[in-house]
PDB file of N, CA and C in Angstrom:
ATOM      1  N   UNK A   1    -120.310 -83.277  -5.188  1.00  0.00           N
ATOM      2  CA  UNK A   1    -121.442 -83.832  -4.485  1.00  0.00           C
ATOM      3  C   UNK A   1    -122.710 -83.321  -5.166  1.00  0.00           C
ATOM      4  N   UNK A   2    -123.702 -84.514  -5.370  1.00  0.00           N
ATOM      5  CA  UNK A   2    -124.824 -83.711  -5.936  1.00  0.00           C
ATOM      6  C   UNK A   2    -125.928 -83.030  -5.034  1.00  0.00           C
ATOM      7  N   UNK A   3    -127.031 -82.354  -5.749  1.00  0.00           N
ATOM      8  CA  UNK A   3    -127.683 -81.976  -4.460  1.00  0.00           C
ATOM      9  C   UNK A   3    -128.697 -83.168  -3.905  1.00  0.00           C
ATOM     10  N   UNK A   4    -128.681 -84.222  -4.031  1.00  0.00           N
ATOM     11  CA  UNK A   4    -129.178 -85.749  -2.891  1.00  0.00           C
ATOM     12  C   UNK A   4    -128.317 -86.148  -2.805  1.00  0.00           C
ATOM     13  N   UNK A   5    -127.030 -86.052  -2.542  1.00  0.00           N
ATOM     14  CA  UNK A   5    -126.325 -86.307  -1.698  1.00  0.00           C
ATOM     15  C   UNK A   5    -125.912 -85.482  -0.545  1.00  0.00           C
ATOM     16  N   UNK A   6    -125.874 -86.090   0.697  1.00  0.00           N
ATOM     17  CA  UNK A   6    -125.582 -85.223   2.078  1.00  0.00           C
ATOM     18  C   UNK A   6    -124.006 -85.343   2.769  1.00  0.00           C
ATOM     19  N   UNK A   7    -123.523 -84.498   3.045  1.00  0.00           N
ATOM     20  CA  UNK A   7    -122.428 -84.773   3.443  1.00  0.00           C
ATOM     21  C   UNK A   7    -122.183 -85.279   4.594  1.00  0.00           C
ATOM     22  N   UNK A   8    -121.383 -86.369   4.464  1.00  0.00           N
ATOM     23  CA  UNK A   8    -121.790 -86.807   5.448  1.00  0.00           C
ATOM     24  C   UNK A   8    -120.219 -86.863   6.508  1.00  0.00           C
ATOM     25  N   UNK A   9    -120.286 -86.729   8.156  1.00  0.00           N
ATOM     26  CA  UNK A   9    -119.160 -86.333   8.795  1.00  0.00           C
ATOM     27  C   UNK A   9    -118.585 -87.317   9.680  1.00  0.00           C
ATOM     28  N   UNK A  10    -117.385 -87.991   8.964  1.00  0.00           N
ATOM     29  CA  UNK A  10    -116.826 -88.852   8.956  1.00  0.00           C
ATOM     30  C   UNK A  10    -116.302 -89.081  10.469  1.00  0.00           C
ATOM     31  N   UNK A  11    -116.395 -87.941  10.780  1.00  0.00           N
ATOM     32  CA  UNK A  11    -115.385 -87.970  12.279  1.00  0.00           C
ATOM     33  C   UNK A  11    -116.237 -87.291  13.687  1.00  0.00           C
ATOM     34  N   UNK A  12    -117.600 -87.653  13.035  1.00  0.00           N
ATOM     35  CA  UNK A  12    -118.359 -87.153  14.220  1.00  0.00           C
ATOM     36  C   UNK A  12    -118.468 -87.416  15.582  1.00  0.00           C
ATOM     37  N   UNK A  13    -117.996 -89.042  15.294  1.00  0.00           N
ATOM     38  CA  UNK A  13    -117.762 -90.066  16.596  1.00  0.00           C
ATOM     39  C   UNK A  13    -116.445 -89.504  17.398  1.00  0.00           C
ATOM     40  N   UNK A  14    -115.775 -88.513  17.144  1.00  0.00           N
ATOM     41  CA  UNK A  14    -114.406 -88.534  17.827  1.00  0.00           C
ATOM     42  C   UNK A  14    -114.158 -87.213  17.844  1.00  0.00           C
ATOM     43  N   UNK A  15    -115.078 -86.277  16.974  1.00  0.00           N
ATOM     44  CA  UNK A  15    -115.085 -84.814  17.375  1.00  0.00           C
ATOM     45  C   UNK A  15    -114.937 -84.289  18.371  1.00  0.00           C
ATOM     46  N   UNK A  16    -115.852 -84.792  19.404  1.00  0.00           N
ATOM     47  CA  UNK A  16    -115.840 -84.131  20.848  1.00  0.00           C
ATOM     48  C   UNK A  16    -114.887 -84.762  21.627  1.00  0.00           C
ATOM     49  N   UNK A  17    -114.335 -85.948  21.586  1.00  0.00           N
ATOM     50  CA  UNK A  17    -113.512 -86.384  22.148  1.00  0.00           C
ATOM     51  C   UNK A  17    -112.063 -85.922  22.351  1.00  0.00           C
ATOM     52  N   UNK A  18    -111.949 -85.215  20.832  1.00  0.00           N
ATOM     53  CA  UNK A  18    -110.215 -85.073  20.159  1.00  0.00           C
ATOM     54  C   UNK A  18    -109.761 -83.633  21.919  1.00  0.00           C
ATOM     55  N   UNK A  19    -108.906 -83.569  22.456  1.00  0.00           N
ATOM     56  CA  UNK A  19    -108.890 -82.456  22.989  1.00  0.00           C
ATOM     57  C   UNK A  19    -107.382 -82.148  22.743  1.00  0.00           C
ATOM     58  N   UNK A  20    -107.551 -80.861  21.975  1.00  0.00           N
ATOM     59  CA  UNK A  20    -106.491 -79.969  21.650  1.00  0.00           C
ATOM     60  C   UNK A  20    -106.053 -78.993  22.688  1.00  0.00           C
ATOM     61  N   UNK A  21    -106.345 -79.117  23.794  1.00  0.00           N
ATOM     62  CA  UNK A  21    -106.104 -78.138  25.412  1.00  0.00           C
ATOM     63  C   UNK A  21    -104.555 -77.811  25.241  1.00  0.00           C
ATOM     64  N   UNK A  22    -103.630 -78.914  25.403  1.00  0.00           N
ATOM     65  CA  UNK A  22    -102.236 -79.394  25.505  1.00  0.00           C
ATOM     66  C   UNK A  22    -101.931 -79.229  24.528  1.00  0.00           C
ATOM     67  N   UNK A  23    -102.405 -79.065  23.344  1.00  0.00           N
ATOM     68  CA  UNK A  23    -101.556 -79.800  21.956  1.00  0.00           C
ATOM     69  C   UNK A  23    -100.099 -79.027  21.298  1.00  0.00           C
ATOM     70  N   UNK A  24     -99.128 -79.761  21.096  1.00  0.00           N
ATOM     71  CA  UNK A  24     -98.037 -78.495  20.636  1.00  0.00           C
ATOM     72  C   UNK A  24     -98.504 -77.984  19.225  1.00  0.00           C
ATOM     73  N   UNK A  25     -98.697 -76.746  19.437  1.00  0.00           N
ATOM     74  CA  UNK A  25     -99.174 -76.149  17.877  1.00  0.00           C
ATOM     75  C   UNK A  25     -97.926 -75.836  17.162  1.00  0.00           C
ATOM     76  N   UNK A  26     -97.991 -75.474  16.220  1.00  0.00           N
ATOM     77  CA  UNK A  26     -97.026 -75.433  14.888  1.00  0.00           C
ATOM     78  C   UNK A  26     -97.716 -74.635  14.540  1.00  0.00           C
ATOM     79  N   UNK A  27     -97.057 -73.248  14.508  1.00  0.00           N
ATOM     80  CA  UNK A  27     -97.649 -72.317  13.197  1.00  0.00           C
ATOM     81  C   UNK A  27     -96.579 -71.907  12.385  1.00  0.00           C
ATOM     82  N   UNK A  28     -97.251 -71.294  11.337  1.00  0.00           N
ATOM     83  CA  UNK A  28     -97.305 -71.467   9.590  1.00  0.00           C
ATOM     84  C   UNK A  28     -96.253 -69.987   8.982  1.00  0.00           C
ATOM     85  N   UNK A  29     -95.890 -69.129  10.256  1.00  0.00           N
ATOM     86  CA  UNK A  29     -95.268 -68.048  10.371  1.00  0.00           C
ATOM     87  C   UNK A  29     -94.226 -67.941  11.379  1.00  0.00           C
ATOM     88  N   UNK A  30     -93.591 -67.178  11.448  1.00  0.00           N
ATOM     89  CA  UNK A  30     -92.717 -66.495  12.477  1.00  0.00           C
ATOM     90  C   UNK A  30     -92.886 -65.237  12.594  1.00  0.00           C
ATOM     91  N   UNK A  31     -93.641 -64.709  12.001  1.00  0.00           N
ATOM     92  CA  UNK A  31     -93.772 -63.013  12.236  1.00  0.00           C
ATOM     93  C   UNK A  31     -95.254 -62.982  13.028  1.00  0.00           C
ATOM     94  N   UNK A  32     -94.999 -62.514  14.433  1.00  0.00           N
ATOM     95  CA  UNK A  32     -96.145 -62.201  15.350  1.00  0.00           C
ATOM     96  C   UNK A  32     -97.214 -61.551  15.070  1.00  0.00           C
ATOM     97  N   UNK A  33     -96.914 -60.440  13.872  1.00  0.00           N
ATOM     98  CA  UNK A  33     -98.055 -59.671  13.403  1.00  0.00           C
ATOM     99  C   UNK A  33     -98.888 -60.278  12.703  1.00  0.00           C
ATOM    100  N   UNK A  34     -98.266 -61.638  11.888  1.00  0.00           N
ATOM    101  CA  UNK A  34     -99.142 -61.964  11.202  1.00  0.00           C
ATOM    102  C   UNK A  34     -99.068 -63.447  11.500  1.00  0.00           C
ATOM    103  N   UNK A  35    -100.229 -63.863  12.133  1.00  0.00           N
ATOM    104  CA  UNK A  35    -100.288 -65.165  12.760  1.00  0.00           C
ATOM    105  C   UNK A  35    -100.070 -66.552  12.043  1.00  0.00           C
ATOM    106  N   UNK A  36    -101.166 -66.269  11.159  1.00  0.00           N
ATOM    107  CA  UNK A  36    -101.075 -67.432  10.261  1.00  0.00           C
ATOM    108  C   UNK A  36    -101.866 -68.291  10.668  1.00  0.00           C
ATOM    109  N   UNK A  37    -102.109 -69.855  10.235  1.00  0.00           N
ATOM    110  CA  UNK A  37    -102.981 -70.659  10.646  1.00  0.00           C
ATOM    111  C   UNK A  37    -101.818 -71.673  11.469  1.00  0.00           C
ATOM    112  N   UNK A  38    -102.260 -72.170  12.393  1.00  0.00           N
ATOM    113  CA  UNK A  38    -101.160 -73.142  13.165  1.00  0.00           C
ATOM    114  C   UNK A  38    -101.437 -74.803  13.085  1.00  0.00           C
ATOM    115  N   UNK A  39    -101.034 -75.610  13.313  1.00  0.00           N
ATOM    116  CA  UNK A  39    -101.302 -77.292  13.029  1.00  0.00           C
ATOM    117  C   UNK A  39    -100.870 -77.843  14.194  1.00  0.00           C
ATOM    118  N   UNK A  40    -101.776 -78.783  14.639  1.00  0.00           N
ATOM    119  CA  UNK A  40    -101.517 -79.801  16.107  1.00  0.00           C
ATOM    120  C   UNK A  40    -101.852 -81.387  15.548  1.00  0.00           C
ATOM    121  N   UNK A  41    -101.074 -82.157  16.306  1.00  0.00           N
ATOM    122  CA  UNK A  41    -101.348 -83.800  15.888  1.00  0.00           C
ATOM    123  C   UNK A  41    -101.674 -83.924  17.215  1.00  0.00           C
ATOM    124  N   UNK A  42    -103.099 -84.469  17.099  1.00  0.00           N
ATOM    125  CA  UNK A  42    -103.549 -85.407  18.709  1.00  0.00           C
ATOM    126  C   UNK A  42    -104.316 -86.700  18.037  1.00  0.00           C
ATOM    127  N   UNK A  43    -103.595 -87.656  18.963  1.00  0.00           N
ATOM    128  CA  UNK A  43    -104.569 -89.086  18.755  1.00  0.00           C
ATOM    129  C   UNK A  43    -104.280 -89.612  17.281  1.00  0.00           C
ATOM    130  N   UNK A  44    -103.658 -88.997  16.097  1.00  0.00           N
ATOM    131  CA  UNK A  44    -103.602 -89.658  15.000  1.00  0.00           C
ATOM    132  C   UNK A  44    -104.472 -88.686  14.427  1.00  0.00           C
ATOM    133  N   UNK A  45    -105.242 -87.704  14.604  1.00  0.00           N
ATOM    134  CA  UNK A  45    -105.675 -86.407  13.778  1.00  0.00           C
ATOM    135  C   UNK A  45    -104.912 -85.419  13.442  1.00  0.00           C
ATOM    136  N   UNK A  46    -105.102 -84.389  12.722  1.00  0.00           N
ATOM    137  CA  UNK A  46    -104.670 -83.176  12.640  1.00  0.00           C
ATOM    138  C   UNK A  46    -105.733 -82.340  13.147  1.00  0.00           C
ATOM    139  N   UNK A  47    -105.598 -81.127  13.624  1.00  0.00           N
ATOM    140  CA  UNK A  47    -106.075 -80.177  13.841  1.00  0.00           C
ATOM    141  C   UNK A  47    -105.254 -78.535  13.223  1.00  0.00           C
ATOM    142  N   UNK A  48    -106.477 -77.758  12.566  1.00  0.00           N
ATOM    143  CA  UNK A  48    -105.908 -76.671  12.244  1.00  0.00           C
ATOM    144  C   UNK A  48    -106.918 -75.388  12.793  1.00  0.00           C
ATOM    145  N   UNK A  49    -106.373 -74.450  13.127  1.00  0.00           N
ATOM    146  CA  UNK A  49    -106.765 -73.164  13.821  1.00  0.00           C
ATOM    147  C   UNK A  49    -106.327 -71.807  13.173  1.00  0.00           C
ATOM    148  N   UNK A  50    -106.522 -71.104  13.389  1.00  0.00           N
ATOM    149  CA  UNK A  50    -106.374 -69.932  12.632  1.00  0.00           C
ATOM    150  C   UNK A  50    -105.457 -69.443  13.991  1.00  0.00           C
ATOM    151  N   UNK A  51    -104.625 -69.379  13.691  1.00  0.00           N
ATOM    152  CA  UNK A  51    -103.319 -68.459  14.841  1.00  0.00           C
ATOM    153  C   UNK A  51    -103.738 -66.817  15.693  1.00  0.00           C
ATOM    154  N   UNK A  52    -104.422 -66.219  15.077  1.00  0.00           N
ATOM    155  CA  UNK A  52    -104.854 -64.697  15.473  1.00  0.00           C
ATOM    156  C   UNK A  52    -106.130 -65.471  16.535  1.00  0.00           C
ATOM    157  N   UNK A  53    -106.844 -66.205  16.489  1.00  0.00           N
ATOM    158  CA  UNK A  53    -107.793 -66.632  17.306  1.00  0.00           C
ATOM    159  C   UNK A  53    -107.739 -68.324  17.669  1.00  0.00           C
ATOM    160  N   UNK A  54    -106.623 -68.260  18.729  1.00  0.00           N
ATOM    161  CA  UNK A  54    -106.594 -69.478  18.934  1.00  0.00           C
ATOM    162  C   UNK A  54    -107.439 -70.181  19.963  1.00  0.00           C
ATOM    163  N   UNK A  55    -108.603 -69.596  20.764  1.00  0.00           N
ATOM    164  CA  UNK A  55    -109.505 -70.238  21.219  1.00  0.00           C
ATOM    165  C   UNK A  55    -110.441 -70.420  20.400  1.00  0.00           C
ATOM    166  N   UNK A  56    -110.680 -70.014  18.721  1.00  0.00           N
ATOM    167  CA  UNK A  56    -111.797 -70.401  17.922  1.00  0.00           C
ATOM    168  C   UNK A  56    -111.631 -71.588  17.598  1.00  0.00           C
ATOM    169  N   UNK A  57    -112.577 -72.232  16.684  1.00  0.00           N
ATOM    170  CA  UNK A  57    -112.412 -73.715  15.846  1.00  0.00           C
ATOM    171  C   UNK A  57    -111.479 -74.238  15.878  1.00  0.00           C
ATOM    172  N   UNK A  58    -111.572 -75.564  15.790  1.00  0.00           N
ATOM    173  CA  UNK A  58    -110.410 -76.118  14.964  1.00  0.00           C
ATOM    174  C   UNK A  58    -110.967 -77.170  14.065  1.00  0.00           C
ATOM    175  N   UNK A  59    -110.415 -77.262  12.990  1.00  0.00           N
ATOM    176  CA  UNK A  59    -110.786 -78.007  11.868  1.00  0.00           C
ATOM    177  C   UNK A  59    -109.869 -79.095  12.000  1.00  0.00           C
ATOM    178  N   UNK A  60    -110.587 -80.442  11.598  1.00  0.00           N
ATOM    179  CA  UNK A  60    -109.970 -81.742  12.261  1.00  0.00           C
ATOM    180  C   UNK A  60    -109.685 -82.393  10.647  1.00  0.00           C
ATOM    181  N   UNK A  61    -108.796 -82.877   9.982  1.00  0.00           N
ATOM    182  CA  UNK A  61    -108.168 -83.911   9.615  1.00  0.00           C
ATOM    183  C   UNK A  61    -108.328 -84.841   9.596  1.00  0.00           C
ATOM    184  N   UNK A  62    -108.472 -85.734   8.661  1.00  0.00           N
ATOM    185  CA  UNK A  62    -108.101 -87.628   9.188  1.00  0.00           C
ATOM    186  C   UNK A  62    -106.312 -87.181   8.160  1.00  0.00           C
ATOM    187  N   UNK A  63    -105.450 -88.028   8.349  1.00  0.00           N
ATOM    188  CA  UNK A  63    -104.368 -88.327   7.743  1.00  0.00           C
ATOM    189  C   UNK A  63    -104.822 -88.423   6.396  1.00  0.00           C
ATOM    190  N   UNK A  64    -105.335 -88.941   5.494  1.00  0.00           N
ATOM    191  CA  UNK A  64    -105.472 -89.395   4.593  1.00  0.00           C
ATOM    192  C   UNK A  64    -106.341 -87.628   3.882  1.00  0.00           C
ATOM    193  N   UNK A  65    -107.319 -87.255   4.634  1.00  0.00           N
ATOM    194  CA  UNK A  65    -107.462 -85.824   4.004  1.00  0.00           C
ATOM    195  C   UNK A  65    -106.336 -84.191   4.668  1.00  0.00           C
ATOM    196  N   UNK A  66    -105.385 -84.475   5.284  1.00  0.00           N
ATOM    197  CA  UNK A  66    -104.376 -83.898   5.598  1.00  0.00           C
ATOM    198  C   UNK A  66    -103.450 -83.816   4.350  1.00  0.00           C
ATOM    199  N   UNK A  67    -103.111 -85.157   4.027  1.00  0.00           N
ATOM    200  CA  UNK A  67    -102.232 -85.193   2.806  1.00  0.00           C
ATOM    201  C   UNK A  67    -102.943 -84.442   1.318  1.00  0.00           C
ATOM    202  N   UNK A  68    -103.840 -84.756   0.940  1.00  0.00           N
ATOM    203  CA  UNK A  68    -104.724 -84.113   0.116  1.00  0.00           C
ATOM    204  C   UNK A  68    -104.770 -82.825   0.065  1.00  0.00           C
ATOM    205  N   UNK A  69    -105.216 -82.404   1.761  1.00  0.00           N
ATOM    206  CA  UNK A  69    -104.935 -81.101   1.443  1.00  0.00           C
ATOM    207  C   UNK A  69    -103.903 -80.034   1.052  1.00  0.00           C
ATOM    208  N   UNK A  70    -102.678 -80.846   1.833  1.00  0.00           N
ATOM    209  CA  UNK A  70    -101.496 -80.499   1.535  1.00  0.00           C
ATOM    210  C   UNK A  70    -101.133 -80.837   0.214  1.00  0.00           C
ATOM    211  N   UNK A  71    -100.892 -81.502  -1.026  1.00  0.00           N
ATOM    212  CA  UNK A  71    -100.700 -81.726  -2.089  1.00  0.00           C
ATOM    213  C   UNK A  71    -101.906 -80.796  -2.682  1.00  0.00           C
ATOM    214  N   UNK A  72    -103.093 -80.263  -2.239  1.00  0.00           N
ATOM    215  CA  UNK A  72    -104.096 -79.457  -2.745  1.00  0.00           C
ATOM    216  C   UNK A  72    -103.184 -78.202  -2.754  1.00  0.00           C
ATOM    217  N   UNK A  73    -102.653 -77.468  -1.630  1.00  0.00           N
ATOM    218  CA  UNK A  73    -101.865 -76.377  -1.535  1.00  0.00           C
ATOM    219  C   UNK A  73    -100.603 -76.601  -2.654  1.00  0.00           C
ATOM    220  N   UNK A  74    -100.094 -77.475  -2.261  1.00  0.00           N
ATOM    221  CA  UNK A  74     -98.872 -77.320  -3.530  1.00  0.00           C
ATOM    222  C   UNK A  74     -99.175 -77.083  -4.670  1.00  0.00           C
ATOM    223  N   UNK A  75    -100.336 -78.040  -5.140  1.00  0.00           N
ATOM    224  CA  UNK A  75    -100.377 -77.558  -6.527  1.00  0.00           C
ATOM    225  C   UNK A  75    -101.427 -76.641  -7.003  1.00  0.00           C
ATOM    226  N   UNK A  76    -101.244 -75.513  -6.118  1.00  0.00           N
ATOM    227  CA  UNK A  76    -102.114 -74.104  -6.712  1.00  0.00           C
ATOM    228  C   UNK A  76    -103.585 -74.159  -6.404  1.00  0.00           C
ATOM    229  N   UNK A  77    -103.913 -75.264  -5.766  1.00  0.00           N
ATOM    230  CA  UNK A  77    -106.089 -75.159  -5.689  1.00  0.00           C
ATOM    231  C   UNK A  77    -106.281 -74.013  -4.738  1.00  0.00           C
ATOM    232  N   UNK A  78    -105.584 -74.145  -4.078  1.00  0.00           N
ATOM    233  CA  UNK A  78    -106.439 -72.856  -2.839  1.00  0.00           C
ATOM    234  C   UNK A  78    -106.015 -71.052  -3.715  1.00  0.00           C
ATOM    235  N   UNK A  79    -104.611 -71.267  -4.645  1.00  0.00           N
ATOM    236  CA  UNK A  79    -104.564 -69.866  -5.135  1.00  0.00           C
ATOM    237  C   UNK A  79    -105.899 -68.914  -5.064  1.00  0.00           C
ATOM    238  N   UNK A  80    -105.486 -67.531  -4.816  1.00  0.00           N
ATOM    239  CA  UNK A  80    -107.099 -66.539  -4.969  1.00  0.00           C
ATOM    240  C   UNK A  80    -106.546 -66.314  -6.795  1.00  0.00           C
ATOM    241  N   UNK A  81    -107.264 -66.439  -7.611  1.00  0.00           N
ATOM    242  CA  UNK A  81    -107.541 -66.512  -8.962  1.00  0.00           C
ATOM    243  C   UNK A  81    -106.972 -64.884  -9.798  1.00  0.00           C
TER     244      UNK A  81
END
């Protein structure tokens, strides 16, 4: 993105709407000590949370940047260098 370009938030219309209250989470571990980040599907979104603080954020998904991200993880982008 350059700097005149603004980012712009695709899912603003449905942000407040999405409610993750209920949602079955999926986390990313089995060991309690170490939480991990967890994943919920509501409405056709994803939602992701950080497991140690599960009343903080959640970062919302469309399908189409879910997959991305996930093929981002497989092939090494998030590695720490």
């Amino acid at each position: 993105m350059s700097e005149n370009e603004e980012a712009i938030d695709d899912k603003a219309h449905i942000r407040d709407k999405l409610d993750f209250t209920n949602a079955e989470w999926i986390t990313s571990t089995e060991d309690e000590d170490e939480p991990g980040v967890e994943i919920a599907f509501v409405d056709g979104y994803i939602g992701m949370r950080n497991g140690a603080d599960p009343d903080g954020p959640v970062l919302v998904f469309t399908p189409e940047e879910w997959d991305a991200f996930v093929e981002g993880a497989k092939d090494g982008e998030f590695d720490e260098p």
